[in-house]
C-alpha atoms as a PDB file:
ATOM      1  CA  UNK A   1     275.323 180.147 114.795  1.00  0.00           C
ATOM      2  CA  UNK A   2     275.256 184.089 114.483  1.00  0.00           C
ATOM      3  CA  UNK A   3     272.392 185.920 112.629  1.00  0.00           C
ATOM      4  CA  UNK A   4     273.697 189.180 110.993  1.00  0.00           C
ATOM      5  CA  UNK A   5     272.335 191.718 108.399  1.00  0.00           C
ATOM      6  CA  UNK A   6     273.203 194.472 107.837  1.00  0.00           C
ATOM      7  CA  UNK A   7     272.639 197.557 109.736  1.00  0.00           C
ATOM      8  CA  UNK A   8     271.228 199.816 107.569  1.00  0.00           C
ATOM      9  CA  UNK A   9     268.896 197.377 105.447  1.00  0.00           C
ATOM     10  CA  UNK A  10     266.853 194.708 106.085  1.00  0.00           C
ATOM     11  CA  UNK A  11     267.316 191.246 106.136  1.00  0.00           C
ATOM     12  CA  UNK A  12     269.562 188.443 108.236  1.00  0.00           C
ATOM     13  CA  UNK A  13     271.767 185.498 107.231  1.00  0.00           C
ATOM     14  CA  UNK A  14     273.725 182.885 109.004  1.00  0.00           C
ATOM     15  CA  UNK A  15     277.292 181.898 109.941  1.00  0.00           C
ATOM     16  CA  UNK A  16     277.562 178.451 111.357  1.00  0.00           C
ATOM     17  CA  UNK A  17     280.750 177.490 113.586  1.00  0.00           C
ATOM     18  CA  UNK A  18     281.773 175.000 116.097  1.00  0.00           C
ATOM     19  CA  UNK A  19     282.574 176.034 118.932  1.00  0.00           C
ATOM     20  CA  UNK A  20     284.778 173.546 121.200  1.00  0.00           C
ATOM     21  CA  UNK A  21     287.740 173.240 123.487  1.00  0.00           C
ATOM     22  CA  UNK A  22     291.317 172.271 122.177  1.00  0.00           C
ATOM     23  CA  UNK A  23     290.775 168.755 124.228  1.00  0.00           C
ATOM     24  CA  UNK A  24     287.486 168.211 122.901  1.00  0.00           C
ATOM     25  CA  UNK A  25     288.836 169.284 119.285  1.00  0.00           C
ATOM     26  CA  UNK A  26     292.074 166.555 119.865  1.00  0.00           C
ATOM     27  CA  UNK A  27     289.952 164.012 121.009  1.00  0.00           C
ATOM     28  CA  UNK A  28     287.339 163.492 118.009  1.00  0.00           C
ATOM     29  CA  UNK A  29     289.876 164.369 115.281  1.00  0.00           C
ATOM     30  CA  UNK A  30     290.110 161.517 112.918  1.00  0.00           C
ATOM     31  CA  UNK A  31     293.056 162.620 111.280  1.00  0.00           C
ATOM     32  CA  UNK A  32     296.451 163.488 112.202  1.00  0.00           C
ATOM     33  CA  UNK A  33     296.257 166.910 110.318  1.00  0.00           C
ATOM     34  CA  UNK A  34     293.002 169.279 110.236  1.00  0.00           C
ATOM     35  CA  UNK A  35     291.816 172.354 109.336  1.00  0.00           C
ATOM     36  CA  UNK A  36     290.004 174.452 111.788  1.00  0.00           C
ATOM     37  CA  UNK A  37     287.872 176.735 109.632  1.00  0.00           C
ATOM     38  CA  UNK A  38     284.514 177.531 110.880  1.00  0.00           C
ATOM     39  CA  UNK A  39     285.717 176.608 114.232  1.00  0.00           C
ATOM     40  CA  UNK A  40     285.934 179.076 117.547  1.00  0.00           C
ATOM     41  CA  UNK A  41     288.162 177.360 120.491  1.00  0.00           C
ATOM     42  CA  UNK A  42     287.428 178.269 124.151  1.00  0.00           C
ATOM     43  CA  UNK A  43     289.190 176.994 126.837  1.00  0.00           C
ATOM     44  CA  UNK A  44     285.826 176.644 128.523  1.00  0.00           C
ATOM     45  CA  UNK A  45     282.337 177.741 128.328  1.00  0.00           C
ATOM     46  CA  UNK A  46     281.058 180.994 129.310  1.00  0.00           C
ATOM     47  CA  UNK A  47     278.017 181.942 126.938  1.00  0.00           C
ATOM     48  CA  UNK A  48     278.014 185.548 127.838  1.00  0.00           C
ATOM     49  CA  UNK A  49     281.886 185.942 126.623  1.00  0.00           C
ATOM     50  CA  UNK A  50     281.020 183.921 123.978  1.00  0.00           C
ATOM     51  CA  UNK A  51     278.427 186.463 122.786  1.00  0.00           C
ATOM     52  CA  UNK A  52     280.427 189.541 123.693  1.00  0.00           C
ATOM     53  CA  UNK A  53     283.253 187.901 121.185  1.00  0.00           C
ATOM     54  CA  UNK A  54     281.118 186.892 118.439  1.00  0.00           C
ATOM     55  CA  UNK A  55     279.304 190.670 118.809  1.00  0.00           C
ATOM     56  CA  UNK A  56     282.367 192.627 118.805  1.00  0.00           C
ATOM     57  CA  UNK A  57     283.746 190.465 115.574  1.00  0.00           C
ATOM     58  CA  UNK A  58     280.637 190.983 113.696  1.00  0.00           C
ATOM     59  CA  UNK A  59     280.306 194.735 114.320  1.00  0.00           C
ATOM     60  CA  UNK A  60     284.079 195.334 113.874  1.00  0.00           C
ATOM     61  CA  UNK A  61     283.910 193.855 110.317  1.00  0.00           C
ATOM     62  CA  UNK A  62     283.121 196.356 107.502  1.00  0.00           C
ATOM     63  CA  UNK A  63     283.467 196.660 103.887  1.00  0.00           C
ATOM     64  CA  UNK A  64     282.217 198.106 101.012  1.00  0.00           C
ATOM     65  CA  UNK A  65     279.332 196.556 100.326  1.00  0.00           C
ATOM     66  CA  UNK A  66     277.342 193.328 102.104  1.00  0.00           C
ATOM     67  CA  UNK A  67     279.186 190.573 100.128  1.00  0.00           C
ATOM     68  CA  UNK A  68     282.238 192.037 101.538  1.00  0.00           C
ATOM     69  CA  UNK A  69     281.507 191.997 104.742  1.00  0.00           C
ATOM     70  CA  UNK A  70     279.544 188.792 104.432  1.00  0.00           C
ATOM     71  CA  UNK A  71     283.083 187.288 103.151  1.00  0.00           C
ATOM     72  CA  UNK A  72     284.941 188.700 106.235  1.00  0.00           C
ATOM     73  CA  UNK A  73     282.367 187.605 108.788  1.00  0.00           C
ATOM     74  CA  UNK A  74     282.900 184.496 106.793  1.00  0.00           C
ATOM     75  CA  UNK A  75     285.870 183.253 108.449  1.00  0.00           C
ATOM     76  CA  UNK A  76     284.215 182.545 111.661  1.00  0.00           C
ATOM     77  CA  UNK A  77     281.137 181.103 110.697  1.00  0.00           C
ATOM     78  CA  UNK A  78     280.211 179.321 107.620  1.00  0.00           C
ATOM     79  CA  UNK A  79     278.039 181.795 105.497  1.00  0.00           C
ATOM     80  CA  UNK A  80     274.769 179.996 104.624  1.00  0.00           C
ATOM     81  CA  UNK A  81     275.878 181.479 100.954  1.00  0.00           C
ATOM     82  CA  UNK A  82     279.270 180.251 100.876  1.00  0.00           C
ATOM     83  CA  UNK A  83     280.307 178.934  97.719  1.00  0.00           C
ATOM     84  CA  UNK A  84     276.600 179.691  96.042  1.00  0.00           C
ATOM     85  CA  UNK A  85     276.777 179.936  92.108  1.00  0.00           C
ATOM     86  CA  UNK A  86     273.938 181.900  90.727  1.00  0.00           C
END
């Protein structure tokens, strides 16, 4: 999970992914065809790159207003607001 907000405004909301190795991913899939979103592959664990990664991803996404950068940072993490109807 990341928490981000925006950096000139308060407030924080989360992207959820999975984070696994391609073996670990091939051995639990049920199916013979998946789709990997909200998924980061490693080829083994190292928290501190881990970080570093999701960091630079989050701070290199911009846009022109929250919701579009909430959409962008969407693609690695499930947004807590994805797919909310008002």
């Amino acid at each position: 999970m990341a928490i981000v907000g925006p950096a000139d405004g308060p407030g924080q909301e989360s992207f959820d992914f999975m984070l696994c190795t391609p073996d670990w991913f091939s051995s639990t899939m049920e199916h013979d065809i998946t789709i990997g979103r909200h998924h980061v592959f490693v080829k083994r664990y190292d928290y501190a790159r881990l970080q570093a990664f999701v960091e630079t991803y989050c701070a290199e996404c911009s846009g022109a207003s929250w919701k579009n950068v909430a959409d962008k940072l969407g693609r690695l993490g499930k947004w807590e607001f994805e797919d909310y109807i008002p």
